[in-house]
C-alpha atoms as a PDB file:
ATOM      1  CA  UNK A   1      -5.929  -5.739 -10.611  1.00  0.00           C
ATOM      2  CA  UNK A   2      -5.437  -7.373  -6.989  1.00  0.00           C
ATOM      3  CA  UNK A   3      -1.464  -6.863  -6.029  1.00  0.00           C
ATOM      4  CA  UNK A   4      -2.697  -8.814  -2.064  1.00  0.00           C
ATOM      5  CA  UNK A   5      -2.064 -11.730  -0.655  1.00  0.00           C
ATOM      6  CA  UNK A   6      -5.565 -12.753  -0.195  1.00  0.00           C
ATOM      7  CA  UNK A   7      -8.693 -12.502  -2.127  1.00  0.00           C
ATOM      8  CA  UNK A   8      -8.905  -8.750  -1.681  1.00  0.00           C
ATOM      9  CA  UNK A   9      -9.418  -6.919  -4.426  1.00  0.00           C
ATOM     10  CA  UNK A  10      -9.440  -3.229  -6.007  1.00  0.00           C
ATOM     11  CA  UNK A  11     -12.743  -1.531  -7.143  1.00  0.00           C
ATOM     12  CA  UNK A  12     -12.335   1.161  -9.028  1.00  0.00           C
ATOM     13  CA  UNK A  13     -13.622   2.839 -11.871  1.00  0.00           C
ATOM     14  CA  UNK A  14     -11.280   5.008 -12.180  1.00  0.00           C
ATOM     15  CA  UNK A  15      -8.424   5.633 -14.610  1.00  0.00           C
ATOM     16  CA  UNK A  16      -5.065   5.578 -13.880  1.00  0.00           C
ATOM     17  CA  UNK A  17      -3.417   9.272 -13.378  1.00  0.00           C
ATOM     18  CA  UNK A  18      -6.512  10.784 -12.971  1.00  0.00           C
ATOM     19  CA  UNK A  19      -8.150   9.006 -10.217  1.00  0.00           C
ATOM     20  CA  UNK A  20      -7.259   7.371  -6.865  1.00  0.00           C
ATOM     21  CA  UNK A  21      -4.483   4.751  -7.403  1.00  0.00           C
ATOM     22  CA  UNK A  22      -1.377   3.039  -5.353  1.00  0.00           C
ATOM     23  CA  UNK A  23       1.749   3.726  -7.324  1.00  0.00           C
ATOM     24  CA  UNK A  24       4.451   2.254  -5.383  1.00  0.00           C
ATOM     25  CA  UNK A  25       5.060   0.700  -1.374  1.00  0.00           C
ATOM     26  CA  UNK A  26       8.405   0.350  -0.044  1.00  0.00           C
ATOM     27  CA  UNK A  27       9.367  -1.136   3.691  1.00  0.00           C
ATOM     28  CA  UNK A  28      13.512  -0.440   4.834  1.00  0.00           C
ATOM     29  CA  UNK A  29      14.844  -0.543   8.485  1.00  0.00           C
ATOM     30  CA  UNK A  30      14.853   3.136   9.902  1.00  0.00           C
ATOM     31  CA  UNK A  31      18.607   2.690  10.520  1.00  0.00           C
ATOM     32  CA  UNK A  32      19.447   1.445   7.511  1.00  0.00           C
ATOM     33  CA  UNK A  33      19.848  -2.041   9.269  1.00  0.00           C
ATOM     34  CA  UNK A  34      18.589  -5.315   8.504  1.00  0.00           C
ATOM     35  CA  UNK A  35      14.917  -5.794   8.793  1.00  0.00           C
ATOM     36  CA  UNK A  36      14.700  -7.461  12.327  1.00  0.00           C
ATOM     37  CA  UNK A  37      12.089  -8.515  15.296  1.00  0.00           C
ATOM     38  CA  UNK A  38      11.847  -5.376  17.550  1.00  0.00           C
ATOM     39  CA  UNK A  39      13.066  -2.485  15.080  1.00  0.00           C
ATOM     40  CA  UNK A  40      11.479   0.046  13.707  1.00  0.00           C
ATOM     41  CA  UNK A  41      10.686   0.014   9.459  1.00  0.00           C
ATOM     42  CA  UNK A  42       9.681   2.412   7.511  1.00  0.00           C
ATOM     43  CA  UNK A  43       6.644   2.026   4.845  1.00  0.00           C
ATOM     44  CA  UNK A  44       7.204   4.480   2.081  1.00  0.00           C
ATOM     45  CA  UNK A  45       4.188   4.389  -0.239  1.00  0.00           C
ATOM     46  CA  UNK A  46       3.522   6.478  -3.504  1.00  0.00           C
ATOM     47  CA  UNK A  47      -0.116   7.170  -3.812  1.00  0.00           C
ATOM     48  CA  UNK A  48      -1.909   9.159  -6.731  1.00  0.00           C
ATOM     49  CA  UNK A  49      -4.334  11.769  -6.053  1.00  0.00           C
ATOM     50  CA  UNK A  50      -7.886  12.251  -7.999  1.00  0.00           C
ATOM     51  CA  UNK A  51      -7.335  15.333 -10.065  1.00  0.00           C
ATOM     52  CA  UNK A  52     -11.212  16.253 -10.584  1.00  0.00           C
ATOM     53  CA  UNK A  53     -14.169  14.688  -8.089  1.00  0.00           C
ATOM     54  CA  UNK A  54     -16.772  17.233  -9.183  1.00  0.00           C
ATOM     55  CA  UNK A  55     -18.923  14.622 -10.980  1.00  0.00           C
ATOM     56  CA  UNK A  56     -18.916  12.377  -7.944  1.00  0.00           C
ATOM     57  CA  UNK A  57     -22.081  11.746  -6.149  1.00  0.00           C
ATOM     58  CA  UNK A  58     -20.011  13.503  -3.072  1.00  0.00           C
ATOM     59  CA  UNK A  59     -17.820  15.294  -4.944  1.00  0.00           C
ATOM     60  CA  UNK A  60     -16.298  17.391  -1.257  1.00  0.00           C
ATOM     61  CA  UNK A  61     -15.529  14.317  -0.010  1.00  0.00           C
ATOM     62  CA  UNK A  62     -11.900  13.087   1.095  1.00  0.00           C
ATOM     63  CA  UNK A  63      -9.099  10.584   0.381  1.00  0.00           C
ATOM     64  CA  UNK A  64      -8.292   7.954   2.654  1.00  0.00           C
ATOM     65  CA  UNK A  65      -5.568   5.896   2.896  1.00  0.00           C
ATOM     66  CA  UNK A  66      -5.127   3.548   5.959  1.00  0.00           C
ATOM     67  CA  UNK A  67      -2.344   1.243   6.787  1.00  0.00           C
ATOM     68  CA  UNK A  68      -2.369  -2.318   7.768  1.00  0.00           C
ATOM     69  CA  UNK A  69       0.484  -4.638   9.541  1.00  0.00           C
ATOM     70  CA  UNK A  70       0.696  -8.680   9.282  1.00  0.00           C
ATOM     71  CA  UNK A  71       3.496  -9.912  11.418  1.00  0.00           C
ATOM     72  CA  UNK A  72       3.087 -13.103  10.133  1.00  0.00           C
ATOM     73  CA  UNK A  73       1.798 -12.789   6.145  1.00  0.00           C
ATOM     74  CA  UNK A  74       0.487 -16.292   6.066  1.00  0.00           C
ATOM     75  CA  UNK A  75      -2.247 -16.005   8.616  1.00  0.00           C
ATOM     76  CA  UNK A  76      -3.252 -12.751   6.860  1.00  0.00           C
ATOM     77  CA  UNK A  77      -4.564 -11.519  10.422  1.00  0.00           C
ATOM     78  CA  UNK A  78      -4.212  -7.456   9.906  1.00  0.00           C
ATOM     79  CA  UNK A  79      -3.357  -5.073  12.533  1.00  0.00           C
ATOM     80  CA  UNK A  80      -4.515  -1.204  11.886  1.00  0.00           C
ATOM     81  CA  UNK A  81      -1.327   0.960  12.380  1.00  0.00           C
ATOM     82  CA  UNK A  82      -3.054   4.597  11.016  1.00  0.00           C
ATOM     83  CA  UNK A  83      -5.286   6.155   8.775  1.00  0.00           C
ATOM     84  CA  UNK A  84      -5.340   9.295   7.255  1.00  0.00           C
ATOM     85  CA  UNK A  85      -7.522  11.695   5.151  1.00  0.00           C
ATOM     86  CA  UNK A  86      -6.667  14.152   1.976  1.00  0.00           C
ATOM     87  CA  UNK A  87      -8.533  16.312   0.664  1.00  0.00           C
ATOM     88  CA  UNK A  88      -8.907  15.642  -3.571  1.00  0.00           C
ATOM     89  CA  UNK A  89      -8.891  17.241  -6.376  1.00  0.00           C
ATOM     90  CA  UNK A  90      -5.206  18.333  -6.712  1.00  0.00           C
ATOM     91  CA  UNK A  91      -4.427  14.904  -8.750  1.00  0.00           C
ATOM     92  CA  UNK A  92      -0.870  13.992  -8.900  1.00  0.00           C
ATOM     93  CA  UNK A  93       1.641  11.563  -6.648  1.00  0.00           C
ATOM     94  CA  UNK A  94       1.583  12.117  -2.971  1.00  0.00           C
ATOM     95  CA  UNK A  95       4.257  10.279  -0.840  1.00  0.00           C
ATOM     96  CA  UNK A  96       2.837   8.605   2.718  1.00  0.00           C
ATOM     97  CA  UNK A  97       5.394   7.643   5.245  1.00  0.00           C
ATOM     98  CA  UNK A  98       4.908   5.401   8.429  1.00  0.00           C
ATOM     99  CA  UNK A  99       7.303   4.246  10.990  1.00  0.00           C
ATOM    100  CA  UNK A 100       6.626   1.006  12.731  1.00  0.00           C
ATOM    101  CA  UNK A 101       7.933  -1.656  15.262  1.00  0.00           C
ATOM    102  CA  UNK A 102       8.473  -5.429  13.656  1.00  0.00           C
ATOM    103  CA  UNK A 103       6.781  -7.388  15.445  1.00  0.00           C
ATOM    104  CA  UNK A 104       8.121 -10.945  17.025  1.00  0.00           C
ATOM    105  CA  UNK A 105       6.033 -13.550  14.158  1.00  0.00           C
ATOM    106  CA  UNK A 106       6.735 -15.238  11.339  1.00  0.00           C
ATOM    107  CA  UNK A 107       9.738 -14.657   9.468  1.00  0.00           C
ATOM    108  CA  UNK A 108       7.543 -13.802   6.023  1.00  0.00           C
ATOM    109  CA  UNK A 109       5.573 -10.370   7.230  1.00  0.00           C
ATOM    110  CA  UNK A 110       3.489  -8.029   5.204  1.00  0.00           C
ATOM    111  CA  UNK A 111       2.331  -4.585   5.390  1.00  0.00           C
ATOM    112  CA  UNK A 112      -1.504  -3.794   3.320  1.00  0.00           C
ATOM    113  CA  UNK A 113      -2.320  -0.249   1.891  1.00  0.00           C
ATOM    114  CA  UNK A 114      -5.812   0.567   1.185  1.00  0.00           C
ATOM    115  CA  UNK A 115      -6.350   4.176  -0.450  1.00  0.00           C
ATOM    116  CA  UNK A 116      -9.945   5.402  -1.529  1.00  0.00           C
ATOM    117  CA  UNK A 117     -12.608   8.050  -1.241  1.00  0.00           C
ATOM    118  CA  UNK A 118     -15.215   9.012   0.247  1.00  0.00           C
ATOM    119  CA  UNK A 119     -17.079   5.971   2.040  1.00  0.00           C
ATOM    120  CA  UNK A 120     -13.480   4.701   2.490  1.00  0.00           C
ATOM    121  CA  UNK A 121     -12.747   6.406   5.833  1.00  0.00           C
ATOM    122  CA  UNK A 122     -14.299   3.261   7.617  1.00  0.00           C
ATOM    123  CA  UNK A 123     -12.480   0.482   6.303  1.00  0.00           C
ATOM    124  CA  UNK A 124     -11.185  -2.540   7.213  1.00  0.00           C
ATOM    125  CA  UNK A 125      -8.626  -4.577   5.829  1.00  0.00           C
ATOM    126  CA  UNK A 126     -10.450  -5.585   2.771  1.00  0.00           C
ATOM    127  CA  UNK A 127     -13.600  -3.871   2.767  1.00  0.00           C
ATOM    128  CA  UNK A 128     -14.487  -2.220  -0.528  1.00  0.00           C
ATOM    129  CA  UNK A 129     -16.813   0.547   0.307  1.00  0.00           C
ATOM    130  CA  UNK A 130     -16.143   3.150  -2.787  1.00  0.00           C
ATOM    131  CA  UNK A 131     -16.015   2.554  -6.417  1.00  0.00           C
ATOM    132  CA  UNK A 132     -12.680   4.295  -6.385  1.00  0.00           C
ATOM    133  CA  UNK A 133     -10.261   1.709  -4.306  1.00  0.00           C
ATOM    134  CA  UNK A 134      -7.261   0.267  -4.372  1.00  0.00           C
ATOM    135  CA  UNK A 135      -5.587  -2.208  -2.177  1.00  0.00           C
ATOM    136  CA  UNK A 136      -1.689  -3.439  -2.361  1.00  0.00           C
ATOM    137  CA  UNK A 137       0.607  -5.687   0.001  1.00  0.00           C
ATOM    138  CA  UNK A 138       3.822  -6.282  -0.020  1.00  0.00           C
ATOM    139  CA  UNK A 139       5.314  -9.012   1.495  1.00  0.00           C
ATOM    140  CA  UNK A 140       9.036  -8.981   3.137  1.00  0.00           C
ATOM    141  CA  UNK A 141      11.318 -11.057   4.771  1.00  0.00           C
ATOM    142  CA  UNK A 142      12.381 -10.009   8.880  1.00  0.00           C
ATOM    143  CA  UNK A 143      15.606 -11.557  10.503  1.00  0.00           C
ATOM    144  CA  UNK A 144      14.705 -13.469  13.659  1.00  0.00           C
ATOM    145  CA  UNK A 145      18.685 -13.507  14.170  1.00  0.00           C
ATOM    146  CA  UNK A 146      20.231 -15.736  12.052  1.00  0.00           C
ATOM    147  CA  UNK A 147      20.621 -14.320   8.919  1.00  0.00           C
ATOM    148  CA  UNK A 148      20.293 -11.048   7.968  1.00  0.00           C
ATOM    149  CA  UNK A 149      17.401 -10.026   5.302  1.00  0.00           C
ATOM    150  CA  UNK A 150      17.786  -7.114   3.091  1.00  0.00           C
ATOM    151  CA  UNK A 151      14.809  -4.393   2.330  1.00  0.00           C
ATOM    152  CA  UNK A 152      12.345  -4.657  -0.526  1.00  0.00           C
ATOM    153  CA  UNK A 153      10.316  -2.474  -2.393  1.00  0.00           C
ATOM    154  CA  UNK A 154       7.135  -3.300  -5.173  1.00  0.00           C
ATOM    155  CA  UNK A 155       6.559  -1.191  -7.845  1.00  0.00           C
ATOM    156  CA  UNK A 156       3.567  -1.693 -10.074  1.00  0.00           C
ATOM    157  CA  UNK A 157       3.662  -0.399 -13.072  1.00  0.00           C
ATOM    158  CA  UNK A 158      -0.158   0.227 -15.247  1.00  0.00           C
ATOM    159  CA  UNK A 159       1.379   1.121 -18.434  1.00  0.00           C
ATOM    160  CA  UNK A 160       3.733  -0.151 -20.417  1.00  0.00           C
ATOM    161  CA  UNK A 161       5.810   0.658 -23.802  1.00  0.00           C
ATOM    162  CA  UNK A 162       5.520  -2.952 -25.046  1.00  0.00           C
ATOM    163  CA  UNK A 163       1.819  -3.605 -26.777  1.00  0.00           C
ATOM    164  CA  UNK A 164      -0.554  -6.165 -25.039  1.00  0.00           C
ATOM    165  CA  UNK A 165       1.401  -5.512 -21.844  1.00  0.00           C
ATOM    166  CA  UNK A 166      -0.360  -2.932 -20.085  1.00  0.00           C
ATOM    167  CA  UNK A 167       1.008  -4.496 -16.526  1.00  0.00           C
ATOM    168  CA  UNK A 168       4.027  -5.013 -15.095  1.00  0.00           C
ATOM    169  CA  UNK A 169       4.973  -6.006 -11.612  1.00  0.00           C
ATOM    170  CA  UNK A 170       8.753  -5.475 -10.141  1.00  0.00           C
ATOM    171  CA  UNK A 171      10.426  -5.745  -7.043  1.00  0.00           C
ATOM    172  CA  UNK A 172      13.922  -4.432  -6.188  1.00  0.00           C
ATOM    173  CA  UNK A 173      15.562  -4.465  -2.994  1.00  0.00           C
ATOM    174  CA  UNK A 174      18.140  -2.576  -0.953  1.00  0.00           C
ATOM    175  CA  UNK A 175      21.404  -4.083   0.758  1.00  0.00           C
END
């Protein structure tokens, strides 16, 4: 299901813990400051790996996961900060790590994550080239100087203990 701020949306076949998925995203200061204009952040992002691509149509084909930067999340207008490959097969979480400036904008920023395979390496924002694809944002507060904003992190959560509830969305933050 879509976890963005826009009409971007996942499309995948796949199942979750065996094929390509976005577990969690977190963004904190570097320091362990406020988020604010100028500083760098951190994006700390859990991503799951595809256990078993032998029955793809490209089945030596690659992960990729690029990163995306909104300094102001209403206009939606994404910057590319990196990409980067994997190879698959090895299934399991994977942590990805990115330090960043914050850029001057609106208070409300977002970072994107889009993680796929194969025809994935030449994405865009919210291009959905691959049948295995998913797409998150998470959306943060910066301090412009006035008050200072604490850290968040978004966790989804695809399975769940409690029946007809197979989704759960929560967000924490850090002081």
């Amino acid at each position: 299901a879509p976890n963005t701020i826009d009409s971007c949306e996942d499309y995948s076949i796949g199942k979750r813990g065996h094929d390509e998925s976005i577990q969690s995203m977190k963004v904190a200061s570097v320091d362990g400051a406020f988020l604010s204009v100028g500083e760098k952040a951190r994006i700390e992002a859990y991503v799951f790996k595809a256990k078993d691509t032998s029955s793809r149509s490209n089945p030596n084909e690659k992960e990729y996961a690029h990163f995306w930067y909104a300094p102001d999340a209403k206009s939606k207008d994404w910057s590319h900060l990196r990409s980067t490959s994997f190879d698959p097969g090895s299934g399991g979480l994977m942590r990805l790590n990115l330090n960043f400036t914050l850029q001057p904008g609106d208070s409300t920023q977002a970072v994107r994550l889009t993680y796929g395979y194969a025809e994935s390496r030449y994405m865009g924002p919210c291009d959905r080239m691959d049948k295995y694809f998913d797409v998150d944002d998470l959306v943060f507060e910066v301090n412009h100087g006035a008050i200072p904003v604490p850290s968040f992190q978004y966790i989804a959560t695809l399975d769940s203990p409690l029946p007809n509830h197979s989704k759960s969305i929560a967000a924490t933050y850090d002081s």
